[in-house]
Protein backbone atom coordinates (compact mmCIF):
# COMPACT_ATOMS: atom_id res chain seq x y z
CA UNK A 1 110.62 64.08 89.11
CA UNK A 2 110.56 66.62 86.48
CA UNK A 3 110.55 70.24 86.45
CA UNK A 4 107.21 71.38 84.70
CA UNK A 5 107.60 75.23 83.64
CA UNK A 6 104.74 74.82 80.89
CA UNK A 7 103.12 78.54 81.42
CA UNK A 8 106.70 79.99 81.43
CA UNK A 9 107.98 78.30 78.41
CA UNK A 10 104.46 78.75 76.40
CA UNK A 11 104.70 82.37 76.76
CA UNK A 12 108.66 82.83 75.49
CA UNK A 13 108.19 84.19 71.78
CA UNK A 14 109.96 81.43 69.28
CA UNK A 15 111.31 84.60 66.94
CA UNK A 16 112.28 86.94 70.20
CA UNK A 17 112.28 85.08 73.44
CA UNK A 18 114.88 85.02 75.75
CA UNK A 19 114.98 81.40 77.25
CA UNK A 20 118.03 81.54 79.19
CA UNK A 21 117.10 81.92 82.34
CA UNK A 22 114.29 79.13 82.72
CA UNK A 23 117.40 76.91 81.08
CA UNK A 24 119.24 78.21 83.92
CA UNK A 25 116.51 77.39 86.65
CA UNK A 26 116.03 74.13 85.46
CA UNK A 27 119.71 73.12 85.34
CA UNK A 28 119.59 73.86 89.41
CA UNK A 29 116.40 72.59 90.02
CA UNK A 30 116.19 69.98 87.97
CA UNK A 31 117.65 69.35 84.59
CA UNK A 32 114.65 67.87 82.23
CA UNK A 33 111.98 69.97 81.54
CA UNK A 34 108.43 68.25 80.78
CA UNK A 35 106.33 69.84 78.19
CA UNK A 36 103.09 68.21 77.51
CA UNK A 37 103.30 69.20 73.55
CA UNK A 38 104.93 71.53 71.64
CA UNK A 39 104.20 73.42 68.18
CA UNK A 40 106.60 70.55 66.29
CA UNK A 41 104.66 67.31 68.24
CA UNK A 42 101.43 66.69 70.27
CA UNK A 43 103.31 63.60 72.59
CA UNK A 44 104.90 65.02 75.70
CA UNK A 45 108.41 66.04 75.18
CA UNK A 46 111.55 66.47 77.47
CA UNK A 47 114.48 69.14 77.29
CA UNK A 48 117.51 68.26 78.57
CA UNK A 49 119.71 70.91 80.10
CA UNK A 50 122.79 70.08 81.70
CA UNK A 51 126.22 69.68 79.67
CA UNK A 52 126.80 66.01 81.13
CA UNK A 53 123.42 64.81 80.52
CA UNK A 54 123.48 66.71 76.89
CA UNK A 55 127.15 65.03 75.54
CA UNK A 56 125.40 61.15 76.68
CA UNK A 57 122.51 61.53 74.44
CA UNK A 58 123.92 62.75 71.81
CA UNK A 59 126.16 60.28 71.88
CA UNK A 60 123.80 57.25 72.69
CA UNK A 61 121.83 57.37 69.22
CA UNK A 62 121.22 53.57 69.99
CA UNK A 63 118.73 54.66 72.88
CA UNK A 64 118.39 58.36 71.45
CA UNK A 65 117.62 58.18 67.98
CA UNK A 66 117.32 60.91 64.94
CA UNK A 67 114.38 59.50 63.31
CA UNK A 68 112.49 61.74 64.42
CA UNK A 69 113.94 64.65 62.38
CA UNK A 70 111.93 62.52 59.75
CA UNK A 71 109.01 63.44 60.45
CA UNK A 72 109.41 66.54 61.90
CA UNK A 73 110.94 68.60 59.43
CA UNK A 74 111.74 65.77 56.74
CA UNK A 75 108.23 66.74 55.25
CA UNK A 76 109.86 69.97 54.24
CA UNK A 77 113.10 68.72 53.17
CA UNK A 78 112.42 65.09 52.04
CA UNK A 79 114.92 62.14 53.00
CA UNK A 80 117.02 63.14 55.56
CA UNK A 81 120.83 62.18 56.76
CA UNK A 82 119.99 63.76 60.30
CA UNK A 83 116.87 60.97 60.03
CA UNK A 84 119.42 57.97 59.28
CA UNK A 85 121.19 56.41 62.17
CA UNK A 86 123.81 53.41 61.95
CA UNK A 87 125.61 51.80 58.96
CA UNK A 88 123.10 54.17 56.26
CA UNK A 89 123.85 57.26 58.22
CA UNK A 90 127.47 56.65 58.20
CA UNK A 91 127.30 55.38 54.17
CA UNK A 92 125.58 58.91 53.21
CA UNK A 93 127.29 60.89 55.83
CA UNK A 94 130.54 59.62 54.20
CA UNK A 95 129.33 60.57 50.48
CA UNK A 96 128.61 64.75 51.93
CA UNK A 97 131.98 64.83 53.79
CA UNK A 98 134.01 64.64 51.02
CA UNK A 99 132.62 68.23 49.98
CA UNK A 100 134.07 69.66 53.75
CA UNK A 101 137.19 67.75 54.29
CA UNK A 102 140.44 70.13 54.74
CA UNK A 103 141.74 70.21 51.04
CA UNK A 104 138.56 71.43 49.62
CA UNK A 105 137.97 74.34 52.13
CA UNK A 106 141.33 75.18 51.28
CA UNK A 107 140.39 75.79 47.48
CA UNK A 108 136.50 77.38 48.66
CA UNK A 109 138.55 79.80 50.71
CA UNK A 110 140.53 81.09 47.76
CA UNK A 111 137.99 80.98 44.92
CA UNK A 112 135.30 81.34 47.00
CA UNK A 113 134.52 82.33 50.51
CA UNK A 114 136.98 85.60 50.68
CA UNK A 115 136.17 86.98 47.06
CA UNK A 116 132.67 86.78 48.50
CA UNK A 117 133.46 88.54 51.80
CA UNK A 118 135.31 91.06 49.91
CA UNK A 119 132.62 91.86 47.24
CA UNK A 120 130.09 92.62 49.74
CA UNK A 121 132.12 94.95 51.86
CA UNK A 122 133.50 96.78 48.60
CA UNK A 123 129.44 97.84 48.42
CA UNK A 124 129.42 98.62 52.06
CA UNK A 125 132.75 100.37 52.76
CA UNK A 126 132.22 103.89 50.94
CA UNK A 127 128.90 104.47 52.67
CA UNK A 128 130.01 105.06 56.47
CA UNK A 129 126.93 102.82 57.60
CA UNK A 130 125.83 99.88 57.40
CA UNK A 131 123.27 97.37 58.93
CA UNK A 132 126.04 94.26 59.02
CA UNK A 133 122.84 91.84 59.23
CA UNK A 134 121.24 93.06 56.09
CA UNK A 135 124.46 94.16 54.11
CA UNK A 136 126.51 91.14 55.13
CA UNK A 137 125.43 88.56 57.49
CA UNK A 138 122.56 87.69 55.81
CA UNK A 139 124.07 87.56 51.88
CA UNK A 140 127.67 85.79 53.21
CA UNK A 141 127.28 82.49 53.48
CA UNK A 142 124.32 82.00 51.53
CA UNK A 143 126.27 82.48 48.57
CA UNK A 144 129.24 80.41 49.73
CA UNK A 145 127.66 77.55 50.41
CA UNK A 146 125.54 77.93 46.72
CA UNK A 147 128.92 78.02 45.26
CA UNK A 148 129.99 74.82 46.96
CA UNK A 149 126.54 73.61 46.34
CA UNK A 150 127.11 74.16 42.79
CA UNK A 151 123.64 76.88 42.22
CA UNK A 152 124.07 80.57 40.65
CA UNK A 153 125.15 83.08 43.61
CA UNK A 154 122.82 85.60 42.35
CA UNK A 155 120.01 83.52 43.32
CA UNK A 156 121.04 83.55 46.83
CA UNK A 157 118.52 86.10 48.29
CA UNK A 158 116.01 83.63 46.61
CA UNK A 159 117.25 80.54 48.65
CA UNK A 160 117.85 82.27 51.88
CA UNK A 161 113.98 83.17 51.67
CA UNK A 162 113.03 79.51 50.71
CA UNK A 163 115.75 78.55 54.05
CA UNK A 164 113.95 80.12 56.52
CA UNK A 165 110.86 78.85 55.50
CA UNK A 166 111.70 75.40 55.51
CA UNK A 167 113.26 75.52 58.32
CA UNK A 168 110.22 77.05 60.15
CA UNK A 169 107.93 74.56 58.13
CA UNK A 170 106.45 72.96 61.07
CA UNK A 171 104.81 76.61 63.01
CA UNK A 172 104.04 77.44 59.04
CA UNK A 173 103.31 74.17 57.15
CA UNK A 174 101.47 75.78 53.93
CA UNK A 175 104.66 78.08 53.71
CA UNK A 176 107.19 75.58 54.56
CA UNK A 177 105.91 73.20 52.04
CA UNK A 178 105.17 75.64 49.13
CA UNK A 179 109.01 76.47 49.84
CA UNK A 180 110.19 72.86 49.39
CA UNK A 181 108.39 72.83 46.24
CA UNK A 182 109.76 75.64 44.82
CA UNK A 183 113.28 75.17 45.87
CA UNK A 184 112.92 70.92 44.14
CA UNK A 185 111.46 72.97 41.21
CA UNK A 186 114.30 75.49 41.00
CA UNK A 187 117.06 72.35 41.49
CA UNK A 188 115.58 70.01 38.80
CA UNK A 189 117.03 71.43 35.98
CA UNK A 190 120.40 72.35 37.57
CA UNK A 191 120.61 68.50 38.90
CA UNK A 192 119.80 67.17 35.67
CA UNK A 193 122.27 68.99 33.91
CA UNK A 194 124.96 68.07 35.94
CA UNK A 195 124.06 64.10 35.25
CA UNK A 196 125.27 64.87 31.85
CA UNK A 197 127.63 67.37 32.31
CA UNK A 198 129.39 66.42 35.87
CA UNK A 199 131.91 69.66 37.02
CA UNK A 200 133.10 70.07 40.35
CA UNK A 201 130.32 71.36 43.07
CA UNK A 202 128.56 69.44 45.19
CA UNK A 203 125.92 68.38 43.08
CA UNK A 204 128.05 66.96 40.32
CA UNK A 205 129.08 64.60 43.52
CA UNK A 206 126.05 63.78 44.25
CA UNK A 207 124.30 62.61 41.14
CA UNK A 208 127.65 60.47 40.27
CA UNK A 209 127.67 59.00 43.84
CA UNK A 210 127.45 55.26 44.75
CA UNK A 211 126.52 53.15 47.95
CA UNK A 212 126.73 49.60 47.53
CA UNK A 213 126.88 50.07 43.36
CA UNK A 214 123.84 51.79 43.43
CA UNK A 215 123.38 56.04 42.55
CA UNK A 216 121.38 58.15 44.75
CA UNK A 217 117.61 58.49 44.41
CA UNK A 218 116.16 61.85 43.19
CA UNK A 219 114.67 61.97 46.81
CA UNK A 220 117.79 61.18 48.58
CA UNK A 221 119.66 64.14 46.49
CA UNK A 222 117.22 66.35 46.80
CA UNK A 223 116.66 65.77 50.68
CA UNK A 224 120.23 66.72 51.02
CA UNK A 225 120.06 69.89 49.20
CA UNK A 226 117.19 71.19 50.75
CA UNK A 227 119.13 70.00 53.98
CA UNK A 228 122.44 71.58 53.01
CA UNK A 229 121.36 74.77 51.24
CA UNK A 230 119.53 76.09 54.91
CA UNK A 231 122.17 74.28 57.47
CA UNK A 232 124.72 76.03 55.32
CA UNK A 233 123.43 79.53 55.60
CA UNK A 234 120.85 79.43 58.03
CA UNK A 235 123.55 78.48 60.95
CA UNK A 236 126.58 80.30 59.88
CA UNK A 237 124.82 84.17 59.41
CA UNK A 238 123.40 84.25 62.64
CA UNK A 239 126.38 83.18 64.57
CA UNK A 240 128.18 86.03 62.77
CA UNK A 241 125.82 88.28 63.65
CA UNK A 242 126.89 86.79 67.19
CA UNK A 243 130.29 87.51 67.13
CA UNK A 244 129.67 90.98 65.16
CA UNK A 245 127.60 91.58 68.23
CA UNK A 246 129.84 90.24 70.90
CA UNK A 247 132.76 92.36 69.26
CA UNK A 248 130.80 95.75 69.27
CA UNK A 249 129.37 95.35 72.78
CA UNK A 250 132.96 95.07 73.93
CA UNK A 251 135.26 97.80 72.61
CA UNK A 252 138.08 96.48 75.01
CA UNK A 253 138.30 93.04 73.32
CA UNK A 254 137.70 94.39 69.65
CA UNK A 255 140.75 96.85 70.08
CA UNK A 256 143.06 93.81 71.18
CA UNK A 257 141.40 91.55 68.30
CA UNK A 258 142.55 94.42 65.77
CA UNK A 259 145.88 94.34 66.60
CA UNK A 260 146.39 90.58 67.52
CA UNK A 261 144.34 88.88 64.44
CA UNK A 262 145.34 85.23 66.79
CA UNK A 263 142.87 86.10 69.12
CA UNK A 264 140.14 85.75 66.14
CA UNK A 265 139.84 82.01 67.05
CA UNK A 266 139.05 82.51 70.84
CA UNK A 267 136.83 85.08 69.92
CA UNK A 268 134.88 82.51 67.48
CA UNK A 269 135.03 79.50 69.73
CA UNK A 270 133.74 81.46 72.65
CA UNK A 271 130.98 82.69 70.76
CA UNK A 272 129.82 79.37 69.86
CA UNK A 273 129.53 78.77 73.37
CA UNK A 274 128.19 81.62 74.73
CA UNK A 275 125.22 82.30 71.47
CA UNK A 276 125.34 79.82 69.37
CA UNK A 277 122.34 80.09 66.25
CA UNK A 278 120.86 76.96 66.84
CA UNK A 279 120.02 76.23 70.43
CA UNK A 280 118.63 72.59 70.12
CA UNK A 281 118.32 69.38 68.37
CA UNK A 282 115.78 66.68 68.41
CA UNK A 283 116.04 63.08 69.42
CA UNK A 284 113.54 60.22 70.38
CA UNK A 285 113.94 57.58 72.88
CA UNK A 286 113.92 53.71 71.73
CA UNK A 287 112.93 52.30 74.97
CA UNK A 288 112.20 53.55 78.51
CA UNK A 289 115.15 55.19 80.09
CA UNK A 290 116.22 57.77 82.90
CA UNK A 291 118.17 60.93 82.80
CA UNK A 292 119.58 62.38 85.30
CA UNK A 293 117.38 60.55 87.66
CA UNK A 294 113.98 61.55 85.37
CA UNK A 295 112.26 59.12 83.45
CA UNK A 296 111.18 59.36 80.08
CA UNK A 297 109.16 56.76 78.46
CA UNK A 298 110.27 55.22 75.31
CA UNK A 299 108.72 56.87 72.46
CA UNK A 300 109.04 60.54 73.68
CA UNK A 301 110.72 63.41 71.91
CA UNK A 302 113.76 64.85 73.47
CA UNK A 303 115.08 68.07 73.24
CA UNK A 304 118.76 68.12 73.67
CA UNK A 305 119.27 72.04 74.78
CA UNK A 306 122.98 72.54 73.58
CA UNK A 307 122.50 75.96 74.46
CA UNK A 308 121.90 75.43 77.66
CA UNK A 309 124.70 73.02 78.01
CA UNK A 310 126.64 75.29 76.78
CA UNK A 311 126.09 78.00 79.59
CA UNK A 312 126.44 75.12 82.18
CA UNK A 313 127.80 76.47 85.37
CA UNK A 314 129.62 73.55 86.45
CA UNK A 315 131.85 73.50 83.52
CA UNK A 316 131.72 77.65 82.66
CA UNK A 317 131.90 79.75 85.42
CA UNK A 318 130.05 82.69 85.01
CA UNK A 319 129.12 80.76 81.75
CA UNK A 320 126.37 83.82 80.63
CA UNK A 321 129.38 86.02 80.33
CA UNK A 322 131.39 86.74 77.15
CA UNK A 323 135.15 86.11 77.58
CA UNK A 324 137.83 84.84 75.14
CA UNK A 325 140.65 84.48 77.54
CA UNK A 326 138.44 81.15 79.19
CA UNK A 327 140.26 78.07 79.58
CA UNK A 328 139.00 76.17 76.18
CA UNK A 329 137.15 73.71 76.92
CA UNK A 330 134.81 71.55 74.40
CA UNK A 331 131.21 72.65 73.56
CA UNK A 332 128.10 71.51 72.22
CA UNK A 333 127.31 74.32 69.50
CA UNK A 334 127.95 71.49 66.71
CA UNK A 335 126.84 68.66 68.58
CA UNK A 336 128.69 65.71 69.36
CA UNK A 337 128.69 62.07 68.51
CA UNK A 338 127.30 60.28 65.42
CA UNK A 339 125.02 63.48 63.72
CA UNK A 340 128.28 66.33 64.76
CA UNK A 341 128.10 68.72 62.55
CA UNK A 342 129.38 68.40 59.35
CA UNK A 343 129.70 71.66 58.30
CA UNK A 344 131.82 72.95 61.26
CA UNK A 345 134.83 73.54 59.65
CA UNK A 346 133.49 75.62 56.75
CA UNK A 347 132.10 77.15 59.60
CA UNK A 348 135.06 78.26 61.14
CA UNK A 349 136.64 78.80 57.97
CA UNK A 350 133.66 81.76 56.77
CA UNK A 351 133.67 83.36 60.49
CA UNK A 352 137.64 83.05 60.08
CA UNK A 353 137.38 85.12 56.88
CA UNK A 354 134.63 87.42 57.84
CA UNK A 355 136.09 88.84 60.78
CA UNK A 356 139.11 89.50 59.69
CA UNK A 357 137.97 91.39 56.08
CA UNK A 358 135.53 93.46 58.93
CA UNK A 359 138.70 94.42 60.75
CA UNK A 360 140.43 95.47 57.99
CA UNK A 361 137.75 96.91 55.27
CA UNK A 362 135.98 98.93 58.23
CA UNK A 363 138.32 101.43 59.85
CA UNK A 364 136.89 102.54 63.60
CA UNK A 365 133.68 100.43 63.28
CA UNK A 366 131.38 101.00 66.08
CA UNK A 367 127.96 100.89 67.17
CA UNK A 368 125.35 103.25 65.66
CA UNK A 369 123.95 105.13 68.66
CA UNK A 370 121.59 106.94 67.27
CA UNK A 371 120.04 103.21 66.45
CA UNK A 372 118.55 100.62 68.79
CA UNK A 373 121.52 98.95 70.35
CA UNK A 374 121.79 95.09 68.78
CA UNK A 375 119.72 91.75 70.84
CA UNK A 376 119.98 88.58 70.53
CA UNK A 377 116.90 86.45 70.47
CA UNK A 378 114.98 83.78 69.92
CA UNK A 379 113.68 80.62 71.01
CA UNK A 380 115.14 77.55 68.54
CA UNK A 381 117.02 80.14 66.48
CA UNK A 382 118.86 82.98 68.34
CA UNK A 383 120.66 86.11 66.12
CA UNK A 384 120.46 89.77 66.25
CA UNK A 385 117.36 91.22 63.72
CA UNK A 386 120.06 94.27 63.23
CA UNK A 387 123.34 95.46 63.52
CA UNK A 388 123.80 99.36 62.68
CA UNK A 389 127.33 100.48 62.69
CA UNK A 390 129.47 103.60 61.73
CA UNK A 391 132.58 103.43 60.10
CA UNK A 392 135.16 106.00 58.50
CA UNK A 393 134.42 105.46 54.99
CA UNK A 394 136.79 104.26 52.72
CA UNK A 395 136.67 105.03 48.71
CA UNK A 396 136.18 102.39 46.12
């Protein structure tokens, strides 16, 4: 049987609801949750909960298959890679990966990703204040990954308005589709100039690309920017905000993270565990099949809950708890199999950079509190809405 918590999961606010706990009821009661429709589909859909049962789906996209991301939000972004499965996912997955692998981030972190950091803390660090979402979080790594992308980093405010809006296309379809059109409109020019004049961002690969002798399609190249451009911000600025949060909320740990800059990478792993930004992603079965004893019928969209995997008792203990001194153990907050992540290790590499210029730019930060301490919400998307600190300022 399944465990039906309609009412429950109806009334958790997609922008500010805290689903953790009805995650945490189901993985005890029982671990696939039955919706009979959601915002994104009218067909009855099924969340999967437990770590286990989470790592075999993902991993079965034979039985479990992205399509689906096609027609959910590949209205909004066009032709998708997370839509492709088998030997075309693999062909344009390969084509992207060339843009992440080691000896590029290497060069991004250099030209790129720290001179960014570093510009937007030189604003912030005089002023003894800040809100680290809407000075930093938010601006970061939209502009890196426009740099790797190949568009002008002053537009960035620009795209990370046209981001969320795709992203959310499917509660706000007029909005998320008058953002797709804008941000195709925007690209056009920028694509076609670098079919003539190739340099060395992301584009430029792109638009001289081949599979099988053949160059990408407008739609195909498009479908991947309007994929990249969000994934690559969207993702990465909340899950700094995480760790910003996580940091602040326990003094202890930041005072030992000061001093001992090694700990930076349990602090980020553990963080991807414990909040990760995005909480879910979609699947739809091929045939009839069972999970963990549940049946879903073939045809049914699946929501694997990596969130909830990730706060899985049975492999966490105390799993709702922030601590970097865990045993490290895998987690889900980039997925697994086939569709992991490809952006992981930029990832890494900008929470890397951005915690340690914090440390070191912003003597005795702190919490504001004469501001609303920081939360973490949200339903699909989870990040904190603000982060006021103090710190001693430093001059220009």
């Amino acid at each position: 049987m399944t465990y039906d918590i309609e009412t429950e999961y109806r009334e958790i606010d997609f922008f500010t609801g805290q689903p953790y706990g009805m995650w945490e009821r189901a993985r005890s009661e029982c671990p696939v949750i039955r919706h009979e429709s959601s915002a994104f589909d009218h067909r009855p859909n099924y969340q999967i909960t437990r770590f286990d049962d989470c790592e075999k789906v993902l991993r079965d996209w034979e039985t479990f298959s992205s399509s689906i991301n096609g027609e959910q939000i590949g209205q909004y972004m066009g032709e998708l890679i997370l839509a492709m499965n088998g030997k075309e996912h693999r062909q344009y997955r390969n084509l992207v990966a060339k843009a992440f692998r080691a000896s590029v981030l290497e060069r991004w972190d250099a030209e790129l990703v720290a001179p960014v950091v570093n510009e937007l803390l030189d604003r912030i660090a005089p002023l003894g204040r800040a809100d680290l979402v809407r000075d930093l979080t938010t601006k970061y790594p939209v502009q890196v990954i426009c740099g790797i992308v190949g568009v002008p980093l002053a537009d960035h405010e620009q795209f990370h308005r046209w981001a969320e809006e795709i992203n959310t296309g499917p509660l706000h379809p007029d909005v998320g589709m008058a953002a797709s059109r804008a941000m195709r409109a925007y690209l056009e020019p920028i694509v076609e100039d670098r079919r003539r004049n190739p340099g060395g961002d992301l584009i430029s690969e792109l638009v001289t690309a081949e599979i099988d002798g053949e160059r990408l399609t407008d739609e195909k190249i498009y479908g991947f920017l309007r994929l990249l451009l969000p994934a690559g911000a969207e993702t990465t600025f909340r899950v700094l905000g995480n760790c910003l949060t996580a940091l602040l909320t326990h003094t202890d740990v930041m005072a030992r993270v000061r001093d001992d800059r090694d700990l930076i990478p349990a602090v980020i792993e553990e963080t991807l565990r414990w909040e990760t930004s995005v909480t879910m992603v979609s699947r739809v079965t091929t045939h009839d099949v069972e999970v963990a004893g549940c049946p879903i019928p073939g045809g049914s969209p699946v929501n694997v809950v990596t969130a909830s995997a990730n706060h899985d008792e049975d492999r966490w203990p105390d799993a709702d708890e922030w601590r970097i001194d865990r045993e490290p153990k895998p987690h889900l907050a980039f997925g697994t199999g086939p569709h992991q992540c490809l952006g992981m290790h930029l990832a890494r590499l900008e929470l890397r950079v951005a915690l340690n210029a914090v440390l070191d730019r912003l003597p005795n930060l702190r919490l504001d509190p004469d501001r609303p301490a920081p939360s973490i919400q949200g339903l699909a998307f989870r990040g904190p809405a603000a982060l006021d600190v103090l710190f001693d300022p430093v001059p220009a």
